[in-house]
C-alpha atoms as a PDB file:
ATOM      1  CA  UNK A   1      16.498 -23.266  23.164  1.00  0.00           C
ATOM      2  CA  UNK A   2      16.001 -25.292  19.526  1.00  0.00           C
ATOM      3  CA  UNK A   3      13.462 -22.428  18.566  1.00  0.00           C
ATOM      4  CA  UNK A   4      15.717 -19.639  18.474  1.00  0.00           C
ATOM      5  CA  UNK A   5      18.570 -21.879  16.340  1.00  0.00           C
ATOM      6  CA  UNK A   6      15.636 -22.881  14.225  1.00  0.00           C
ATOM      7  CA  UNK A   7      14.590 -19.542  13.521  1.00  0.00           C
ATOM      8  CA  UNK A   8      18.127 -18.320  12.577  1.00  0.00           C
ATOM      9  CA  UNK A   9      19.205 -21.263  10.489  1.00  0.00           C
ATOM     10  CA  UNK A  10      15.733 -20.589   8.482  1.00  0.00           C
ATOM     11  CA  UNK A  11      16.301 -16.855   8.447  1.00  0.00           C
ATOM     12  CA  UNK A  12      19.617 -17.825   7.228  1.00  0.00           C
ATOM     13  CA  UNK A  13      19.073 -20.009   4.672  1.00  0.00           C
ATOM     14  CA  UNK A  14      16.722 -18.294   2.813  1.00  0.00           C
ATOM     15  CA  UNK A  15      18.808 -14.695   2.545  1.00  0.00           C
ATOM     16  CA  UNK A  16      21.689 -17.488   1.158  1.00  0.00           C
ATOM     17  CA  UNK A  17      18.887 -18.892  -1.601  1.00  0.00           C
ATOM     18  CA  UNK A  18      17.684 -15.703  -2.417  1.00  0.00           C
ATOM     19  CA  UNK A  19      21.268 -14.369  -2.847  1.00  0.00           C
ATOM     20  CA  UNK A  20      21.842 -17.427  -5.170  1.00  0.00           C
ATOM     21  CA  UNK A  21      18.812 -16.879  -6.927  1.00  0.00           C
ATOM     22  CA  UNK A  22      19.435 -13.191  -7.355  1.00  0.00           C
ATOM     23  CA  UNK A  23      23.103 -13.743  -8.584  1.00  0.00           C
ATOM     24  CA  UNK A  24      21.370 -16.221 -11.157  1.00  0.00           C
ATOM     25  CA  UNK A  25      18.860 -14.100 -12.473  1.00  0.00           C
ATOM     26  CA  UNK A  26      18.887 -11.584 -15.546  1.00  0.00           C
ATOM     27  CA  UNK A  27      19.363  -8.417 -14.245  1.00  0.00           C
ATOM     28  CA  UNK A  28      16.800  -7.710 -16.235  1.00  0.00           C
ATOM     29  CA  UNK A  29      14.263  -8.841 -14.635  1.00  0.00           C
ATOM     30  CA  UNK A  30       9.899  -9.206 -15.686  1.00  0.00           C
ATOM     31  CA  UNK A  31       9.995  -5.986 -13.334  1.00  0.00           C
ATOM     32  CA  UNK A  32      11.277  -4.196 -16.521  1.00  0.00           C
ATOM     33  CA  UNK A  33       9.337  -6.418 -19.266  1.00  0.00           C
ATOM     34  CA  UNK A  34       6.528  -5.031 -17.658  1.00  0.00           C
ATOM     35  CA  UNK A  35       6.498  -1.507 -17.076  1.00  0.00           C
ATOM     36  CA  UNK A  36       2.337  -0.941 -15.769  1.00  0.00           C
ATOM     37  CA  UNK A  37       0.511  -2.617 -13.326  1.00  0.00           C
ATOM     38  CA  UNK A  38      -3.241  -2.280 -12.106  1.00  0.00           C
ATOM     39  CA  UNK A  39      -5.121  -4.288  -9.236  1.00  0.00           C
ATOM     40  CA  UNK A  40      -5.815  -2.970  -5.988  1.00  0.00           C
ATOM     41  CA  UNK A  41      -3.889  -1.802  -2.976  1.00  0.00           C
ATOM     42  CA  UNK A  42      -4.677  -0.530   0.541  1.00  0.00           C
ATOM     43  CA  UNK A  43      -2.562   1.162   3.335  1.00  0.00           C
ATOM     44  CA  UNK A  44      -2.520   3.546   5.378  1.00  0.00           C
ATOM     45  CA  UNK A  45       0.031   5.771   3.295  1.00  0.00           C
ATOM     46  CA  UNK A  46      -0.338   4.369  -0.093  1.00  0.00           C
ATOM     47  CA  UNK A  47      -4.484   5.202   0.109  1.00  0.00           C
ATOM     48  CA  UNK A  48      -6.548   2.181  -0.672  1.00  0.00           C
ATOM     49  CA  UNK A  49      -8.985   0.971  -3.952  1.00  0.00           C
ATOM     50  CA  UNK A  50      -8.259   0.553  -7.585  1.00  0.00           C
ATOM     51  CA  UNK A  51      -4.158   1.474  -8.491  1.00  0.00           C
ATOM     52  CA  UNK A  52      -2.092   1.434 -11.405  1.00  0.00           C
ATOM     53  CA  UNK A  53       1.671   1.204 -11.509  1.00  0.00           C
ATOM     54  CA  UNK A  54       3.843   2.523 -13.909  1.00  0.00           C
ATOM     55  CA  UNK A  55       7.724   1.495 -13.449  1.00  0.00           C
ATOM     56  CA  UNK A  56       9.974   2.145 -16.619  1.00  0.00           C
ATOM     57  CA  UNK A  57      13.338   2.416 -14.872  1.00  0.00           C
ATOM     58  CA  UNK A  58      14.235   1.942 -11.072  1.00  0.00           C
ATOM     59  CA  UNK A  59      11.845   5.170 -10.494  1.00  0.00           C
ATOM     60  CA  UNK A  60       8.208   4.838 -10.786  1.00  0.00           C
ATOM     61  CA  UNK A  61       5.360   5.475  -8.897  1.00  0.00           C
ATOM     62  CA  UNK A  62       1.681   4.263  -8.221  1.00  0.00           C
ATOM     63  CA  UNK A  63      -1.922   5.721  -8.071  1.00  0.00           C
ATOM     64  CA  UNK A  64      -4.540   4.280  -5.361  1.00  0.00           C
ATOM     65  CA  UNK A  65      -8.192   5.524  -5.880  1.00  0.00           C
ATOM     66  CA  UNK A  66     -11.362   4.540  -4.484  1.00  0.00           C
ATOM     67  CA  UNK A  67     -14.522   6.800  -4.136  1.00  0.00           C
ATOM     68  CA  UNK A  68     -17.939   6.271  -2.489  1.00  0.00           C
ATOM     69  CA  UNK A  69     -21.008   8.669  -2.707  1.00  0.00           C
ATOM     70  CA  UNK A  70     -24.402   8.093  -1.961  1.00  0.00           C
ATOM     71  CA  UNK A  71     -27.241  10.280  -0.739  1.00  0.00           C
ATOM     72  CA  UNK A  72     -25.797  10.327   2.694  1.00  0.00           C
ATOM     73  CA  UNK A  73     -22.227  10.049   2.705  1.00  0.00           C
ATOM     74  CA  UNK A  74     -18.985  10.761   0.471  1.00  0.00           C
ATOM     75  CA  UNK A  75     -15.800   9.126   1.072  1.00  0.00           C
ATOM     76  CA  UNK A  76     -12.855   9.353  -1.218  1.00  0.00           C
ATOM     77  CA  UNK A  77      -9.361   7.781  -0.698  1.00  0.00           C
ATOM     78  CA  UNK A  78      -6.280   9.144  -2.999  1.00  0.00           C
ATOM     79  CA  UNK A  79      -2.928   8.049  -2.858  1.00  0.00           C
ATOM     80  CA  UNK A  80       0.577   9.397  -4.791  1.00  0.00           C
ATOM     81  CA  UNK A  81       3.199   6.783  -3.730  1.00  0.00           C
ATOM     82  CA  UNK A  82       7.029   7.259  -5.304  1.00  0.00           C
ATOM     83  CA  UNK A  83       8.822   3.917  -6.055  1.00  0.00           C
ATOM     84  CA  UNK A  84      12.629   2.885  -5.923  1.00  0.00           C
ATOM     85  CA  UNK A  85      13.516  -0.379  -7.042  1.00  0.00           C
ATOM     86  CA  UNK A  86      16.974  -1.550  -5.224  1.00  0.00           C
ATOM     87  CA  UNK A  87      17.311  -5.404  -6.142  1.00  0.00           C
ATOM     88  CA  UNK A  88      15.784  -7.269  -8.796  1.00  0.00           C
ATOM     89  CA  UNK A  89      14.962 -10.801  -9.702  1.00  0.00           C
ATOM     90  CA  UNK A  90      12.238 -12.702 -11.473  1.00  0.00           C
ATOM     91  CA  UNK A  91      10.971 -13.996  -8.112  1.00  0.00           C
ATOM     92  CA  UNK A  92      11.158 -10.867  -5.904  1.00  0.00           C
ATOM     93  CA  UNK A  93      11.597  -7.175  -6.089  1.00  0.00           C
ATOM     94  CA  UNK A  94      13.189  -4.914  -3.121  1.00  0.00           C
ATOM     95  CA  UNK A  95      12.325  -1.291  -3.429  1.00  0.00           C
ATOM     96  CA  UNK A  96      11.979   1.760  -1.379  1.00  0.00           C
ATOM     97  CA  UNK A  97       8.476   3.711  -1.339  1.00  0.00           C
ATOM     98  CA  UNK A  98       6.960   7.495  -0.366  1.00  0.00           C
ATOM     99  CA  UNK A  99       3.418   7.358   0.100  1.00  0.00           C
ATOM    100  CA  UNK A 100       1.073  10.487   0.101  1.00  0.00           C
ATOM    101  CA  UNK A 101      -2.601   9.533   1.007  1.00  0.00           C
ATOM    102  CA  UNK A 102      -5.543  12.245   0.939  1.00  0.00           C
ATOM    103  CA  UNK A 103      -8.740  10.645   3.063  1.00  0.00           C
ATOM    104  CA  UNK A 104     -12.020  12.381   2.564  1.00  0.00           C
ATOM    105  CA  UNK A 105     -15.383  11.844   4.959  1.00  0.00           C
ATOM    106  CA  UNK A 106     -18.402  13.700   4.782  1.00  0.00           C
ATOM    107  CA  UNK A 107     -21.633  11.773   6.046  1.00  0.00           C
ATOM    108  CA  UNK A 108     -25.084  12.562   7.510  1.00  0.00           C
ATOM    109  CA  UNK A 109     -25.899  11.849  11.403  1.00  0.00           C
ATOM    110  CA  UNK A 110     -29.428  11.449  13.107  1.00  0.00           C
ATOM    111  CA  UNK A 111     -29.589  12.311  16.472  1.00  0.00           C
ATOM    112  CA  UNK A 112     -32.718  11.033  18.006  1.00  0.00           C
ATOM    113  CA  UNK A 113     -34.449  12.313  21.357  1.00  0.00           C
ATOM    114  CA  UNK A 114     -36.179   9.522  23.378  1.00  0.00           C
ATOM    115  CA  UNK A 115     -38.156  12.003  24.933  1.00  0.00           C
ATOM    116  CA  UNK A 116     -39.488  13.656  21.325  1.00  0.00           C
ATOM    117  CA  UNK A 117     -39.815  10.095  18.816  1.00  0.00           C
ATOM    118  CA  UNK A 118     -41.094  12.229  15.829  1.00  0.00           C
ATOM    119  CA  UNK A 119     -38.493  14.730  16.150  1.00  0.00           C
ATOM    120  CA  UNK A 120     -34.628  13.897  15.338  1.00  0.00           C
ATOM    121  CA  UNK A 121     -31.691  15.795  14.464  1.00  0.00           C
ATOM    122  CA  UNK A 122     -29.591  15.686  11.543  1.00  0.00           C
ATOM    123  CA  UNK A 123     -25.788  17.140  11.264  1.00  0.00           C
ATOM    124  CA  UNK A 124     -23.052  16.633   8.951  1.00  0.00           C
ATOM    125  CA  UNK A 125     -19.630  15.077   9.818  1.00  0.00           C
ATOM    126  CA  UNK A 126     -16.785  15.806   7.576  1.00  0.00           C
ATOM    127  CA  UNK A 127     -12.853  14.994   8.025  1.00  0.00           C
ATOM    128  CA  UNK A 128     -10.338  15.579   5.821  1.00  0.00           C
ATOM    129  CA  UNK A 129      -6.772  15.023   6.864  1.00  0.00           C
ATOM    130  CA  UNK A 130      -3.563  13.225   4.972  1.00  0.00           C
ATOM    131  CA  UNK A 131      -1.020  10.781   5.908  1.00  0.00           C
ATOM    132  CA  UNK A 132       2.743  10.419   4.564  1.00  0.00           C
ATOM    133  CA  UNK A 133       4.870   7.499   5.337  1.00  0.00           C
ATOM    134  CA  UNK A 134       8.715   5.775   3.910  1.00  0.00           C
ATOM    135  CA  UNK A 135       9.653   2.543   3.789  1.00  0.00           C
ATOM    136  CA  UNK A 136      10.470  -0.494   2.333  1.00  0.00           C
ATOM    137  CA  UNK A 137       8.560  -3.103   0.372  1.00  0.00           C
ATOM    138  CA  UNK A 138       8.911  -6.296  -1.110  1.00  0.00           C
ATOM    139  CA  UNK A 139       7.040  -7.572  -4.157  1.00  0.00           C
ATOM    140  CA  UNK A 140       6.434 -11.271  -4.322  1.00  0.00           C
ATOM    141  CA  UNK A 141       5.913 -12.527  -8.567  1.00  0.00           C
ATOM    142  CA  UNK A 142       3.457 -15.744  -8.169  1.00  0.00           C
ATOM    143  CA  UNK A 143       3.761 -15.951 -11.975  1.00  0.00           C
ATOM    144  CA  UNK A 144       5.167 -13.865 -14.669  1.00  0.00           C
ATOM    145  CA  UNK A 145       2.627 -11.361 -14.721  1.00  0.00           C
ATOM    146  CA  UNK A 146       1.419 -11.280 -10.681  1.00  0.00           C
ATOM    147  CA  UNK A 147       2.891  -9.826  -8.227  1.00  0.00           C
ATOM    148  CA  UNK A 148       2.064  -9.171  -4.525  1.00  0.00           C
ATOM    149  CA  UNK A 149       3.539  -6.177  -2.877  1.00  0.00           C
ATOM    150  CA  UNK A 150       3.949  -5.899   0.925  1.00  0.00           C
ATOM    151  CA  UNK A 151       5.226  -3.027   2.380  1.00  0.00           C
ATOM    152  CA  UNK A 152       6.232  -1.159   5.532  1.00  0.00           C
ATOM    153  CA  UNK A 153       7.792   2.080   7.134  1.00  0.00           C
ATOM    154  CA  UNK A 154       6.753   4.468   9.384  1.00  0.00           C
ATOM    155  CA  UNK A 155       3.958   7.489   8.428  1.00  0.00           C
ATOM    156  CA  UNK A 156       2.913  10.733   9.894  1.00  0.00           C
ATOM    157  CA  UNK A 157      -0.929  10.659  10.572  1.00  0.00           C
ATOM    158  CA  UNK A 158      -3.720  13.212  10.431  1.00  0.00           C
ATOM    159  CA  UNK A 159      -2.260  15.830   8.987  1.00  0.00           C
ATOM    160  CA  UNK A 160       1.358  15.226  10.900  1.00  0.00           C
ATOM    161  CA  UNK A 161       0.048  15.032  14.060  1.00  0.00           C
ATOM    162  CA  UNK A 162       0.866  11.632  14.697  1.00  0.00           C
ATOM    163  CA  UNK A 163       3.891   9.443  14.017  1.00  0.00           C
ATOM    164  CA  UNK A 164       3.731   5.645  14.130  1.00  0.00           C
ATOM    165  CA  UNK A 165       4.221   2.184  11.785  1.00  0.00           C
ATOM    166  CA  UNK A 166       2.466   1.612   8.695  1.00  0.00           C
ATOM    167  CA  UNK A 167       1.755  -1.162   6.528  1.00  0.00           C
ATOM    168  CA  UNK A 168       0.327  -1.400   3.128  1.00  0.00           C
ATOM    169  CA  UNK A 169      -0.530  -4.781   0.540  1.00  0.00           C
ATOM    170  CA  UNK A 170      -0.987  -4.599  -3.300  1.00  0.00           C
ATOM    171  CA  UNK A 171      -2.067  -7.123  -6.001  1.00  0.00           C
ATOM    172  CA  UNK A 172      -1.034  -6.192  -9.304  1.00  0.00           C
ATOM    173  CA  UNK A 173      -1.357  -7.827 -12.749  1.00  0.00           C
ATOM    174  CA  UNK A 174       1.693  -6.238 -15.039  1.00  0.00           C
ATOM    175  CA  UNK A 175       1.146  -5.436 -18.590  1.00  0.00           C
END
């Protein structure tokens, strides 16, 4: 019985602080002091690896990149996420997000027959397919110039095959 009224007198109490807060900051917030951004992100929408953020206005939009290649296997992750900022303060950011994410797999299998030791198999297994999600995020500012972004929506998987939640976490140092 005292956990749910604890719970809602929390919830509560911080939307009332951050409403204060938000009515106390500049509107112009470090968001726009600091229109780029790089550190790394990862989700399944966004993409995941090295990104860069580039927000002049309320628009912007963010690149996530990572590729792998050896002399077996090539993976590649790219991401194209859209960004809409709705509120912001110098503590927090509330913003709306698109996410296009382009996975690539290609890798080499051995397939080994107990009855033949010496002998084994090898095929290729490649996958390609792309995921597209909306949501909402929230970017947390530590200190002036880092910020952590969580965000969530829902996404179409593989190629729009599949529909479910998503998630997706950024670190960015602005610049």
């Amino acid at each position: 019985m005292h956990k749910p009224l604890s719970i809602t007198v929390f919830v509560v109490s911080l939307l009332i602080s951050m409403q204060i807060h938000a009515q106390d900051s500049d509107s112009l917030s470090s968001q726009n002091e600091y229109k780029f951004g790089i550190g790394a992100g990862a989700g399944f929408a966004t993409g995941y690896g090295l990104s860069f953020r580039y927000i002049p206005e309320k628009f912007g939009g963010q690149v996530n990149f990572a590729p792998y290649k050896d002399k077996e296997t090539e993976r590649y992750s790219f991401g194209v996420t859209f960004l809409y900022m709705l509120i912001e303060s110098n503590s927090t950011n509330l913003f709306l997000y698109q996410a296009n994410h382009y996975y690539y797999n290609s890798e080499i299998s051995y397939l080994y027959n107990p009855g033949m030791p010496n002998n084994q198999e090898e095929t290729r297994y490649t996958e390609g397919y792309f995921n597209n999600g909306l949501g909402f995020g929230i970017e947390i500012i530590f200190v002036k110039r880092v910020g952590l972004n969580i965000m969530a929506g829902y996404a179409f998987y593989d190629n729009f095959q599949q529909l479910n939640v998503t998630g997706e976490l950024a670190l960015y140092y602005k610049f």
